[in-house]
C-alpha atoms as a PDB file:
ATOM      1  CA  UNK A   1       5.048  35.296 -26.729  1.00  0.00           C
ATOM      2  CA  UNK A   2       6.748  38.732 -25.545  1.00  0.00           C
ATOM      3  CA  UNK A   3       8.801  38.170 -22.098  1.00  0.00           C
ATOM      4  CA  UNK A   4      10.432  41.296 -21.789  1.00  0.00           C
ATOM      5  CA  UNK A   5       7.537  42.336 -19.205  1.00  0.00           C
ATOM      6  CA  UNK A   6       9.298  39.514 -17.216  1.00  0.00           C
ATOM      7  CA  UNK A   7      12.531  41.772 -16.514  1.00  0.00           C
ATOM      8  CA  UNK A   8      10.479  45.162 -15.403  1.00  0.00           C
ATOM      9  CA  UNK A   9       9.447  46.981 -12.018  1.00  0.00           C
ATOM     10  CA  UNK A  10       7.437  43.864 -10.074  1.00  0.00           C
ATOM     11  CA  UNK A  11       5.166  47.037  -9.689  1.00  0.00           C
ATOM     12  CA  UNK A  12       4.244  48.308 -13.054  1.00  0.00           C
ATOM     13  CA  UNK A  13       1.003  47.779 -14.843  1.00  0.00           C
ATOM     14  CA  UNK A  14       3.399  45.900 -17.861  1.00  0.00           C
ATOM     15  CA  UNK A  15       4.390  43.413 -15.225  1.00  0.00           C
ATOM     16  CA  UNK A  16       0.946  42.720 -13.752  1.00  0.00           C
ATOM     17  CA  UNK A  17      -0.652  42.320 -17.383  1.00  0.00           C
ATOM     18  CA  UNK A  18       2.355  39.859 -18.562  1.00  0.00           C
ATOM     19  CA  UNK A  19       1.771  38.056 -15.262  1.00  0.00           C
ATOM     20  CA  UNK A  20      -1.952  37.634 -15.955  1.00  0.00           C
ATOM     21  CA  UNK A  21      -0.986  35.815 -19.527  1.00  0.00           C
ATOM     22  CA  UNK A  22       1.545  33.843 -18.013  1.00  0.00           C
ATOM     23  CA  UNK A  23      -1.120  32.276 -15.330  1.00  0.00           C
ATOM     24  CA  UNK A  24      -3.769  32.135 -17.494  1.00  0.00           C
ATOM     25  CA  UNK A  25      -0.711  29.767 -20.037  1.00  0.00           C
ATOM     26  CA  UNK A  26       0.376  28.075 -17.352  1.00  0.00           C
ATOM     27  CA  UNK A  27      -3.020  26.784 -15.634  1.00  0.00           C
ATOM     28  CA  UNK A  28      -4.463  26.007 -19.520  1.00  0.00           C
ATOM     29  CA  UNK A  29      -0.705  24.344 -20.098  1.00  0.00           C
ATOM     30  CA  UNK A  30       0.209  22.535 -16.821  1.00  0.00           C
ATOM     31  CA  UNK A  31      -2.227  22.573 -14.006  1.00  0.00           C
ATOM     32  CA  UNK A  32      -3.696  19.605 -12.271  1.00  0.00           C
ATOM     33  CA  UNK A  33      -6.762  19.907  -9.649  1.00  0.00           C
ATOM     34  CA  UNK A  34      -6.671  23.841 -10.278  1.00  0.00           C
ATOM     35  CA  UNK A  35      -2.826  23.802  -9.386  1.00  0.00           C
ATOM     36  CA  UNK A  36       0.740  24.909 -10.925  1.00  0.00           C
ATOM     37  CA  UNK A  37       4.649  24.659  -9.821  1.00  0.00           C
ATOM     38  CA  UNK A  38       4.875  27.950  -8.719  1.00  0.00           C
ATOM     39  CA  UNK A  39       8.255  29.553 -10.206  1.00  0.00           C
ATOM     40  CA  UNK A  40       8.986  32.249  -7.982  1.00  0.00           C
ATOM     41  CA  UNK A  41      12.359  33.015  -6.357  1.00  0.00           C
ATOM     42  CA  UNK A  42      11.420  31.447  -3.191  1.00  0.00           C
ATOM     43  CA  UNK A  43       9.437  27.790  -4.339  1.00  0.00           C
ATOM     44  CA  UNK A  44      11.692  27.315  -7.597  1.00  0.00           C
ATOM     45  CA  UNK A  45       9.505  25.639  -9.242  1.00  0.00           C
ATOM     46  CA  UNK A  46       9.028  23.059  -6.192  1.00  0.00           C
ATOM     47  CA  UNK A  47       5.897  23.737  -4.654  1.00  0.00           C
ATOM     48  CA  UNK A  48       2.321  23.950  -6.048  1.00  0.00           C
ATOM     49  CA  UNK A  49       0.296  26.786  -5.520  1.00  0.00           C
ATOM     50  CA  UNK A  50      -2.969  27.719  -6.475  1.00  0.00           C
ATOM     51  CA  UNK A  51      -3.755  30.631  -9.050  1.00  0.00           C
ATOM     52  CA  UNK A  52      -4.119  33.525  -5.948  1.00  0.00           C
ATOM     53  CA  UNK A  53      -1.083  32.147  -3.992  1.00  0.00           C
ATOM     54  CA  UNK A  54       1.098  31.675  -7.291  1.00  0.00           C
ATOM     55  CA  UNK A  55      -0.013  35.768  -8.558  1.00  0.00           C
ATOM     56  CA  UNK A  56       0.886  36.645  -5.222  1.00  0.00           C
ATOM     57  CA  UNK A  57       4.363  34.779  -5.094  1.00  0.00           C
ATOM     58  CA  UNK A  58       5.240  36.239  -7.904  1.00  0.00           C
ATOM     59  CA  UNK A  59       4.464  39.903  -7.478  1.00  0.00           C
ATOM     60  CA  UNK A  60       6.131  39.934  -4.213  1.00  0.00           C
ATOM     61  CA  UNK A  61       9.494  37.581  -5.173  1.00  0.00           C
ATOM     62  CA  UNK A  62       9.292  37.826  -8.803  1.00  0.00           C
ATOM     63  CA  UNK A  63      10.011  34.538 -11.307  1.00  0.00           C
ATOM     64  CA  UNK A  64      13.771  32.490  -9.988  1.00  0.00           C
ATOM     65  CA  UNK A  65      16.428  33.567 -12.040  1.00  0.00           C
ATOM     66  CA  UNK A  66      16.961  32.804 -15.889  1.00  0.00           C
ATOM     67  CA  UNK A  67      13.727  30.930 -16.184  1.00  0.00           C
ATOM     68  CA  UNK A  68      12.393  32.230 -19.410  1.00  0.00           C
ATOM     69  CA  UNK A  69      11.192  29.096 -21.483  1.00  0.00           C
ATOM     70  CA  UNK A  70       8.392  28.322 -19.027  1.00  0.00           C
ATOM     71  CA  UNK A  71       9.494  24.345 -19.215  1.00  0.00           C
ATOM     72  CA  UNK A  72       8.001  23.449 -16.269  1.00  0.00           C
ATOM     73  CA  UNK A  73       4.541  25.317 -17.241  1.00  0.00           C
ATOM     74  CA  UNK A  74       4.090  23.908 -21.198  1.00  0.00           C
ATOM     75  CA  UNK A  75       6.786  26.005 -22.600  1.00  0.00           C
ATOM     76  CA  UNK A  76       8.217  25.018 -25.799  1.00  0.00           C
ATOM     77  CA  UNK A  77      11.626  26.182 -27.585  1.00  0.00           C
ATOM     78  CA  UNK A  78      11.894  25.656 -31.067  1.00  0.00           C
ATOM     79  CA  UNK A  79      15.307  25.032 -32.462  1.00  0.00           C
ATOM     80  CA  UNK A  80      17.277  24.271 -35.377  1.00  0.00           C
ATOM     81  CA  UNK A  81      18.996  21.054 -33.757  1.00  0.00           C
ATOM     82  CA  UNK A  82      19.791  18.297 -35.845  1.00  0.00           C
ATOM     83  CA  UNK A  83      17.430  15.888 -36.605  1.00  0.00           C
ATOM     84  CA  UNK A  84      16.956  13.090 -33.922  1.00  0.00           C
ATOM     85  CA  UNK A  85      17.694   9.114 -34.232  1.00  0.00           C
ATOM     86  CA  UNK A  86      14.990   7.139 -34.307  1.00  0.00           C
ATOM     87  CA  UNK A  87      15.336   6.324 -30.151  1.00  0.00           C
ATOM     88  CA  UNK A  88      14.793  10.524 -30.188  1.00  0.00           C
ATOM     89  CA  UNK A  89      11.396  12.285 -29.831  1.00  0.00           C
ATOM     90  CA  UNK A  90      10.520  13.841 -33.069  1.00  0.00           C
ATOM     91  CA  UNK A  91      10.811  17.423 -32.609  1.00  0.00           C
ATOM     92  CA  UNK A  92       7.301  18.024 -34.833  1.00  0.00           C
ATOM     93  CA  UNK A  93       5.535  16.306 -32.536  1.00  0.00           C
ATOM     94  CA  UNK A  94       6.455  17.928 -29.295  1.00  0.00           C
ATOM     95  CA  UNK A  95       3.779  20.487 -28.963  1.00  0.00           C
ATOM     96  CA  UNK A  96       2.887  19.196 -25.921  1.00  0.00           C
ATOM     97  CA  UNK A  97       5.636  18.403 -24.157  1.00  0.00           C
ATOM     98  CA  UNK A  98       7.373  20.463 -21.456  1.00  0.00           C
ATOM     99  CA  UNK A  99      10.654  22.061 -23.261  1.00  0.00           C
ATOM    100  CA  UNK A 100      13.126  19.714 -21.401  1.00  0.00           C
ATOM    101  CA  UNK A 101      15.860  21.072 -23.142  1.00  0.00           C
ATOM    102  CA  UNK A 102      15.303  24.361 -21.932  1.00  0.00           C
ATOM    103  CA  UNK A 103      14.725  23.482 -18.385  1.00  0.00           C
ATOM    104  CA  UNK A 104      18.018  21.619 -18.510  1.00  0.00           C
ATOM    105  CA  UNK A 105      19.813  24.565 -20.086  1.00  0.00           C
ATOM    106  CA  UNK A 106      18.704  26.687 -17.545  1.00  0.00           C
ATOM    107  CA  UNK A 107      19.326  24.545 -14.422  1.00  0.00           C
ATOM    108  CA  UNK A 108      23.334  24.634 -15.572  1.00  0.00           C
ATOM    109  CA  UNK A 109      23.615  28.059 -16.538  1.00  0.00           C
ATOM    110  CA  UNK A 110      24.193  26.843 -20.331  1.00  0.00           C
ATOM    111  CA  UNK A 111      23.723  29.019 -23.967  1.00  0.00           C
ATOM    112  CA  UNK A 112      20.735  27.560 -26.084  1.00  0.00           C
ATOM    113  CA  UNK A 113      21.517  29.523 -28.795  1.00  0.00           C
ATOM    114  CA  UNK A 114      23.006  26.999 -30.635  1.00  0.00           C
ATOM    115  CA  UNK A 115      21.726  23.695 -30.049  1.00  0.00           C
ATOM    116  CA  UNK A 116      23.784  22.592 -33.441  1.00  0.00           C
ATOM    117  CA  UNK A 117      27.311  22.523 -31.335  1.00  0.00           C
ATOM    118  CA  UNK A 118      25.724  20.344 -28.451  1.00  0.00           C
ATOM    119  CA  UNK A 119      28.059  17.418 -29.181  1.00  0.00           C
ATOM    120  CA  UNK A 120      31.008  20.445 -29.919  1.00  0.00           C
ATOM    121  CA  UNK A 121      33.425  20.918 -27.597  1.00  0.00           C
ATOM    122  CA  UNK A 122      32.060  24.649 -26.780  1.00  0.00           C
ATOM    123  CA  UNK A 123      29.352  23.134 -23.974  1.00  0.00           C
ATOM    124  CA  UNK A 124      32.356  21.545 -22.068  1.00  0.00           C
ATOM    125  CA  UNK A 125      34.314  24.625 -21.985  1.00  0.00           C
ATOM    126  CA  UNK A 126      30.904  26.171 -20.352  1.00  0.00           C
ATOM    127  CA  UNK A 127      31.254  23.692 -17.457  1.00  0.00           C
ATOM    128  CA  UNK A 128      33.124  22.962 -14.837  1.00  0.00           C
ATOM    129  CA  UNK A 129      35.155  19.292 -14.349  1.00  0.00           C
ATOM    130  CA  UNK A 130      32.020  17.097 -13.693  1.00  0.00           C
ATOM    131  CA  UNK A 131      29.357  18.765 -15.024  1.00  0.00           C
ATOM    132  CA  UNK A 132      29.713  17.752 -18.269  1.00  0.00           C
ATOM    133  CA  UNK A 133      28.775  14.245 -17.473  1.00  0.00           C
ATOM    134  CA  UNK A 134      25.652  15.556 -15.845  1.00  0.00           C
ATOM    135  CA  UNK A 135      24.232  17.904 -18.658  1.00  0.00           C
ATOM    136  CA  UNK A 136      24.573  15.228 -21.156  1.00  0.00           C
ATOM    137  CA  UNK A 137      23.549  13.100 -19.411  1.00  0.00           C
ATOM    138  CA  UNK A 138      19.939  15.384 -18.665  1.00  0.00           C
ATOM    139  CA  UNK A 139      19.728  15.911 -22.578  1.00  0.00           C
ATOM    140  CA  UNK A 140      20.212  12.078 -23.100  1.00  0.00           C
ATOM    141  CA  UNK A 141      17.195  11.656 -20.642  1.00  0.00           C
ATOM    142  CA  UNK A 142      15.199  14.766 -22.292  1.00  0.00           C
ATOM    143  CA  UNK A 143      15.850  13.332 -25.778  1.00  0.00           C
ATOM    144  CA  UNK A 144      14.967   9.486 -25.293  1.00  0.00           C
ATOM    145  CA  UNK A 145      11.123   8.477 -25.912  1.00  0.00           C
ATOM    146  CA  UNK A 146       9.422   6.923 -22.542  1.00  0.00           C
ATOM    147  CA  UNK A 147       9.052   3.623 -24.945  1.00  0.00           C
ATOM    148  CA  UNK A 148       9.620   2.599 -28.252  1.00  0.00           C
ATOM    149  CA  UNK A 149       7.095   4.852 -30.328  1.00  0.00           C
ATOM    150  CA  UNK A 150       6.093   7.143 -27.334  1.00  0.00           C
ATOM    151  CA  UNK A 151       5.554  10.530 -28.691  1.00  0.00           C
ATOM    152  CA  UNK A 152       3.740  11.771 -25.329  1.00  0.00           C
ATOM    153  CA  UNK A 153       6.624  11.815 -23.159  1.00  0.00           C
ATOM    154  CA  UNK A 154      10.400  11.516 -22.792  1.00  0.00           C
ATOM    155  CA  UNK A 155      12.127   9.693 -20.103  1.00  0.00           C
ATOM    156  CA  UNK A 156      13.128  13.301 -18.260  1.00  0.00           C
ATOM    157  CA  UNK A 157       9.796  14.713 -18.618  1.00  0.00           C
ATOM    158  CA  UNK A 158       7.504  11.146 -17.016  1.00  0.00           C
ATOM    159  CA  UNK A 159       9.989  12.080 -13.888  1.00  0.00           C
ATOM    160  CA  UNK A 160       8.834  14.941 -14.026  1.00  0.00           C
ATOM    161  CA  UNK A 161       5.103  14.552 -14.392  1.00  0.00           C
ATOM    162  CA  UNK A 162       5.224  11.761 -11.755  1.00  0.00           C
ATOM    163  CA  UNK A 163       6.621  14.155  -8.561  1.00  0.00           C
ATOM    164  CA  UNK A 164       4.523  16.794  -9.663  1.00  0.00           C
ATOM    165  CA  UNK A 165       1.667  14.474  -9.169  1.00  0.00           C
ATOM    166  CA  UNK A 166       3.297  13.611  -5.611  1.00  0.00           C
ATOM    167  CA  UNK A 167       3.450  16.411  -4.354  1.00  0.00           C
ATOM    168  CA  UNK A 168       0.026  17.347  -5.666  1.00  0.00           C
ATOM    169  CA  UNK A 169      -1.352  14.329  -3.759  1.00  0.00           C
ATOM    170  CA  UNK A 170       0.711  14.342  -0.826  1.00  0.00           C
ATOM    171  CA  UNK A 171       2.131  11.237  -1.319  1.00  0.00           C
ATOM    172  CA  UNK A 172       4.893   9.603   1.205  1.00  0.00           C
ATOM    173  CA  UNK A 173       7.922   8.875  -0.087  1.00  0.00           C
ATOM    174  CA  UNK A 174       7.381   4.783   1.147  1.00  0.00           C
ATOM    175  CA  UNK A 175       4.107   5.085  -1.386  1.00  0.00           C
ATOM    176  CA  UNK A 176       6.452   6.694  -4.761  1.00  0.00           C
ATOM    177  CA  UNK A 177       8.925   4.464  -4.324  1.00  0.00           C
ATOM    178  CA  UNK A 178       6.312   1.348  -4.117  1.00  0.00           C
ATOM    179  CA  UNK A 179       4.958   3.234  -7.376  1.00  0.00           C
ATOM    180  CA  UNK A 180       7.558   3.457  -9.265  1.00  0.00           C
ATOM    181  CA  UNK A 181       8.199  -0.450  -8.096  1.00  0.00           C
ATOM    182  CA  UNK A 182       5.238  -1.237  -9.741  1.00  0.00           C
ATOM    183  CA  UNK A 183       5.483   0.523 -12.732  1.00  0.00           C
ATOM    184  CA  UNK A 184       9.156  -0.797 -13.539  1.00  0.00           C
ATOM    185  CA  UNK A 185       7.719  -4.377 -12.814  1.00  0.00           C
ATOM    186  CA  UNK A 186       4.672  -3.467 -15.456  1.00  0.00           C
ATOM    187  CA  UNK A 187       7.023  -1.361 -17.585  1.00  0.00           C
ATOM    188  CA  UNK A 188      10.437  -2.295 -17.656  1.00  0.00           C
ATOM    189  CA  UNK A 189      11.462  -1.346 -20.986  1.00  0.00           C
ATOM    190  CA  UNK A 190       9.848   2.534 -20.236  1.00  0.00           C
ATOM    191  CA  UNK A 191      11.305   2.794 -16.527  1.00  0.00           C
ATOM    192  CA  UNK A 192      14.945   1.672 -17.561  1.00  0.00           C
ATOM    193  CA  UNK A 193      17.407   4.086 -16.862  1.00  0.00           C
ATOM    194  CA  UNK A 194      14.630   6.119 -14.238  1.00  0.00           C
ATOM    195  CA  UNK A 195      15.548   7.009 -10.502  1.00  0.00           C
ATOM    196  CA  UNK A 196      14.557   3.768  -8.751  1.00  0.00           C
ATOM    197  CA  UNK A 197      13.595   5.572  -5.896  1.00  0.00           C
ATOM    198  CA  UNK A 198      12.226   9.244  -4.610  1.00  0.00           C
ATOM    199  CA  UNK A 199      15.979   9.443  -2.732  1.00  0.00           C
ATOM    200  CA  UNK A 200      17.212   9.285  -6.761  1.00  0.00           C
ATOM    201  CA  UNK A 201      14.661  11.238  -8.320  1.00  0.00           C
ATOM    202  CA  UNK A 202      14.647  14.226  -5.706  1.00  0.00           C
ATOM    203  CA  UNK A 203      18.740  14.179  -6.555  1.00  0.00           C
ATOM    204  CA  UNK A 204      17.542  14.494 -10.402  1.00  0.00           C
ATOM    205  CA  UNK A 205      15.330  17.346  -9.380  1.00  0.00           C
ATOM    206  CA  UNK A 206      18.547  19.047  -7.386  1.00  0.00           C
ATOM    207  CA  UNK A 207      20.451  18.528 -10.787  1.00  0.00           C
ATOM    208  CA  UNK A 208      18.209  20.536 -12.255  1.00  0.00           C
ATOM    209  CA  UNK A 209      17.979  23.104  -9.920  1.00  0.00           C
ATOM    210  CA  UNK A 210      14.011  22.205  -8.717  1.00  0.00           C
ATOM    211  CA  UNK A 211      15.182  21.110  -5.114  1.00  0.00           C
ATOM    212  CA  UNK A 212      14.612  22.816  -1.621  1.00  0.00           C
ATOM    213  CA  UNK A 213      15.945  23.063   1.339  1.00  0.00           C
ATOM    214  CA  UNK A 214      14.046  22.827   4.448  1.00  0.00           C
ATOM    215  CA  UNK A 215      14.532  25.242   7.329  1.00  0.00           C
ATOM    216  CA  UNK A 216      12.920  25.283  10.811  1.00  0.00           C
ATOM    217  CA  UNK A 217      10.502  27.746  11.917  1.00  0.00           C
ATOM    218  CA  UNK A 218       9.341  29.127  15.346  1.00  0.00           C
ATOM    219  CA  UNK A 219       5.967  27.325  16.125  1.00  0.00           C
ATOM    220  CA  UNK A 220       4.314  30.731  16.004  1.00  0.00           C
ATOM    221  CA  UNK A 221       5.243  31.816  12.892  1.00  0.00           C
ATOM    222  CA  UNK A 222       7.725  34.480  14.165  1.00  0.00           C
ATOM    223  CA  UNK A 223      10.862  33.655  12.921  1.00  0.00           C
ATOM    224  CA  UNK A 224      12.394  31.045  10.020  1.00  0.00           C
ATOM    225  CA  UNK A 225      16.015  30.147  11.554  1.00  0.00           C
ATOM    226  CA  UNK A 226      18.060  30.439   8.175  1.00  0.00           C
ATOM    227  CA  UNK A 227      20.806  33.377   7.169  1.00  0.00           C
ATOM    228  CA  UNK A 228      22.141  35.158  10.197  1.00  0.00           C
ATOM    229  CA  UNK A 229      19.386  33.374  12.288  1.00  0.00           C
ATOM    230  CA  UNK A 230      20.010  29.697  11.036  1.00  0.00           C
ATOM    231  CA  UNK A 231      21.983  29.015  14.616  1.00  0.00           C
ATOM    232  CA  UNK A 232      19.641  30.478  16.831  1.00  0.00           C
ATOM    233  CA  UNK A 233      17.986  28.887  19.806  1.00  0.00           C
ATOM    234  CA  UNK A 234      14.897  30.890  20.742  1.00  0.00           C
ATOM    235  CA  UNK A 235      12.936  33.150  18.850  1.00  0.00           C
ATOM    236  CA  UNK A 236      13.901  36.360  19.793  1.00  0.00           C
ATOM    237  CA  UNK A 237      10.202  37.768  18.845  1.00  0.00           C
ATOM    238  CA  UNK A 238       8.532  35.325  21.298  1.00  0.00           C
ATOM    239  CA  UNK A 239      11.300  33.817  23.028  1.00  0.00           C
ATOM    240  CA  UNK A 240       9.948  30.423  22.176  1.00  0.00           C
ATOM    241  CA  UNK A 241      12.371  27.341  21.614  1.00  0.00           C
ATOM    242  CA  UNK A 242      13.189  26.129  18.687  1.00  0.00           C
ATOM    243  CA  UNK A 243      13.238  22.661  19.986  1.00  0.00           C
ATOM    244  CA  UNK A 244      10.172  20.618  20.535  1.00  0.00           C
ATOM    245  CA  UNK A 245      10.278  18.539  24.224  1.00  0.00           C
ATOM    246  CA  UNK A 246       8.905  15.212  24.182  1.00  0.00           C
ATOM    247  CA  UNK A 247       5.910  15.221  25.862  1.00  0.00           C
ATOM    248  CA  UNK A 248       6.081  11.178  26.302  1.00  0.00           C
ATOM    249  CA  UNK A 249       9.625  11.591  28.261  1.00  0.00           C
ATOM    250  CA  UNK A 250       9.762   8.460  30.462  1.00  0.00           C
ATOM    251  CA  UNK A 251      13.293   9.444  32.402  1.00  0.00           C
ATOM    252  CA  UNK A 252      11.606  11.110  34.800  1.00  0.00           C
ATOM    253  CA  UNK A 253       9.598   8.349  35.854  1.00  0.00           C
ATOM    254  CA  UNK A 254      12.682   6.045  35.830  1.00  0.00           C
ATOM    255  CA  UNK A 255      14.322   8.196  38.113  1.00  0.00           C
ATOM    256  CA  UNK A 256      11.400   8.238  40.596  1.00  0.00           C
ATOM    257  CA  UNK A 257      12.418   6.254  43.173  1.00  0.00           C
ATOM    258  CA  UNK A 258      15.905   7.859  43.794  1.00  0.00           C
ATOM    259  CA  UNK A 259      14.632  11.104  43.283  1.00  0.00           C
ATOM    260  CA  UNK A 260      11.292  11.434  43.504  1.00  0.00           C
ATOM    261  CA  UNK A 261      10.130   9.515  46.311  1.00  0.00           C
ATOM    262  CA  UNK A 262       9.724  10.771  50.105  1.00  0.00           C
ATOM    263  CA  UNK A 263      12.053   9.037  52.399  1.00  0.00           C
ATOM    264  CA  UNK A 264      11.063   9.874  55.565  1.00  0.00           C
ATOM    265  CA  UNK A 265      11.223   6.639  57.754  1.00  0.00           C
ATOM    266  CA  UNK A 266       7.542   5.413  56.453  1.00  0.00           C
ATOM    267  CA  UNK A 267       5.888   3.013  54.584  1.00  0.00           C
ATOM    268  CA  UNK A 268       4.590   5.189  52.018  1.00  0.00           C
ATOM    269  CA  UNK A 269       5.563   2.568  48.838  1.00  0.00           C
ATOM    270  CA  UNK A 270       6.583  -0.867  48.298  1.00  0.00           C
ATOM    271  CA  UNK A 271       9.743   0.402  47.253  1.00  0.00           C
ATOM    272  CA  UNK A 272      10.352   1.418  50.715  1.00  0.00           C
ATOM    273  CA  UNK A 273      10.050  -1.921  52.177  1.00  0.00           C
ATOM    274  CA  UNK A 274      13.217  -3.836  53.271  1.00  0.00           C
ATOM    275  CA  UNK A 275      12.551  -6.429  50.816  1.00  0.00           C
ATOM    276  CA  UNK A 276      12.478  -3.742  48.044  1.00  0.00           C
ATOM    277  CA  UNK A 277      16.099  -2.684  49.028  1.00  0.00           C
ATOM    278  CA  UNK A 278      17.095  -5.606  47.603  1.00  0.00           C
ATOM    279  CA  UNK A 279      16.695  -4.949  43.890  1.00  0.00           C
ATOM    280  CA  UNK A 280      18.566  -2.505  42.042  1.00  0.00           C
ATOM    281  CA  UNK A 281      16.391   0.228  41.200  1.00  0.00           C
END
């Protein structure tokens, strides 16, 4: 499929009609309950979005940066890498699997022209100390079958599938982890070597550049405190603070008696009693 509509004006008609094929790939490719990872420079691939919100995403941001194989969306990259072990997916028989390679490629900036030198020497000159660990690593985990004769699903992409269904149904992170407790106890031959917990598998996400960061907003939608407003106190729109008070604050009435109550000679509490004076309030 043609992408070069991909790198023109967000406003011309070319953009608009490639963007209408892309959705209509992507929701027959990858949605679930009528909703996609929306790739725009703003969610990275980290949010779901319905058709409307993910068209209008991406005519206003435009698609993150160097994401041209579509891997979260059904995308698939065909290759003249060697042929895989037997513990590799067979690369015939990946039609419908999410181009891991690609998305892995992408997240560290890497070449895929020439999957043939991956075990060369020219990927480590591409990285920095330490990253080299970490990309082979990913296409170790994008290679490897879920199980012994799973053609459905590598190790990387199951990850993958499984927070996309959490944050589709809104699960806790208490609930995944239980999850993926249950399916390493059912499955421990297919989990081994999976994040043993949503703390590990949002990390793997980071690696491959699908995290987020979370910034606070002012509870009327005026301002998001990041950039050159990321130390502000109050809005400056509304002049609302950015802190929330506790409403359930007990000081206050732990303090009564010293400072709230009327001490005028009277017996207006029990407290004010001689035989009050006694205790330490």
């Amino acid at each position: 499929m043609d992408k070069t509509w991909m790198q023109k004006n967000r406003r011309s008609k070319e953009y608009w009609d490639g963007l209408q094929k892309f959705l209509d790939y992507a929701f027959q490719n990858s949605s679930i309950n009528g909703m996609i990872l929306c790739p725009c420079k703003e969610c990275k691939c980290g949010v779901c979005v319905t058709r409307e919100n993910a068209e209008l995403h991406l005519k206003v941001y435009g698609f993150v940066k160097g994401y041209t194989h579509w891997a979260a969306h059904g995308g698939f990259v065909y290759s003249s890498a060697p042929k895989p072990t037997s513990h590799d997916i067979s690369h015939g028989v990946r039609d419908e699997l999410d181009d891991m390679h690609g998305l892995v490629h992408d997240a560290l900036g890497i070449s895929e022209q020439d999957h043939t030198k991956i075990d060369g020497t020219e990927y480590k000159n591409q990285l920095p100390n330490g990253e080299a660990e970490k990309f082979y690593n990913l296409i170790d985990n994008s290679n490897k079958e879920l199980y012994s004769g799973c053609k459905r699903f590598s190790k990387l992409s199951f990850m993958i599938r499984l927070l996309h269904l959490k944050c589709l149904g809104k699960l806790s992170n208490k609930i995944f982890d239980m999850l993926l407790d249950l399916l390493k106890e059912a499955f421990p031959d297919a989990m081994d070597g999976l994040p043993k917990s949503y703390y590990e598998a949002e990390k793997l996400m980071k690696e491959l550049g699908l995290g987020y960061d979370k910034y606070d907003a002012c509870p009327n939608d005026c301002t998001l405190y990041w950039g050159v407003d990321a130390s502000r106190k109050h809005c400056e729109t509304c002049k609302e603070s950015r802190w929330i008070k506790s409403e359930n604050d007990p000081t206050g009435h732990m303090r009564w008696h010293v400072e709230g109550r009327t001490k005028d000679g009277n017996m207006r509490h029990p407290a004010d009693s001689p035989s009050c004076q006694t205790f330490d309030f």
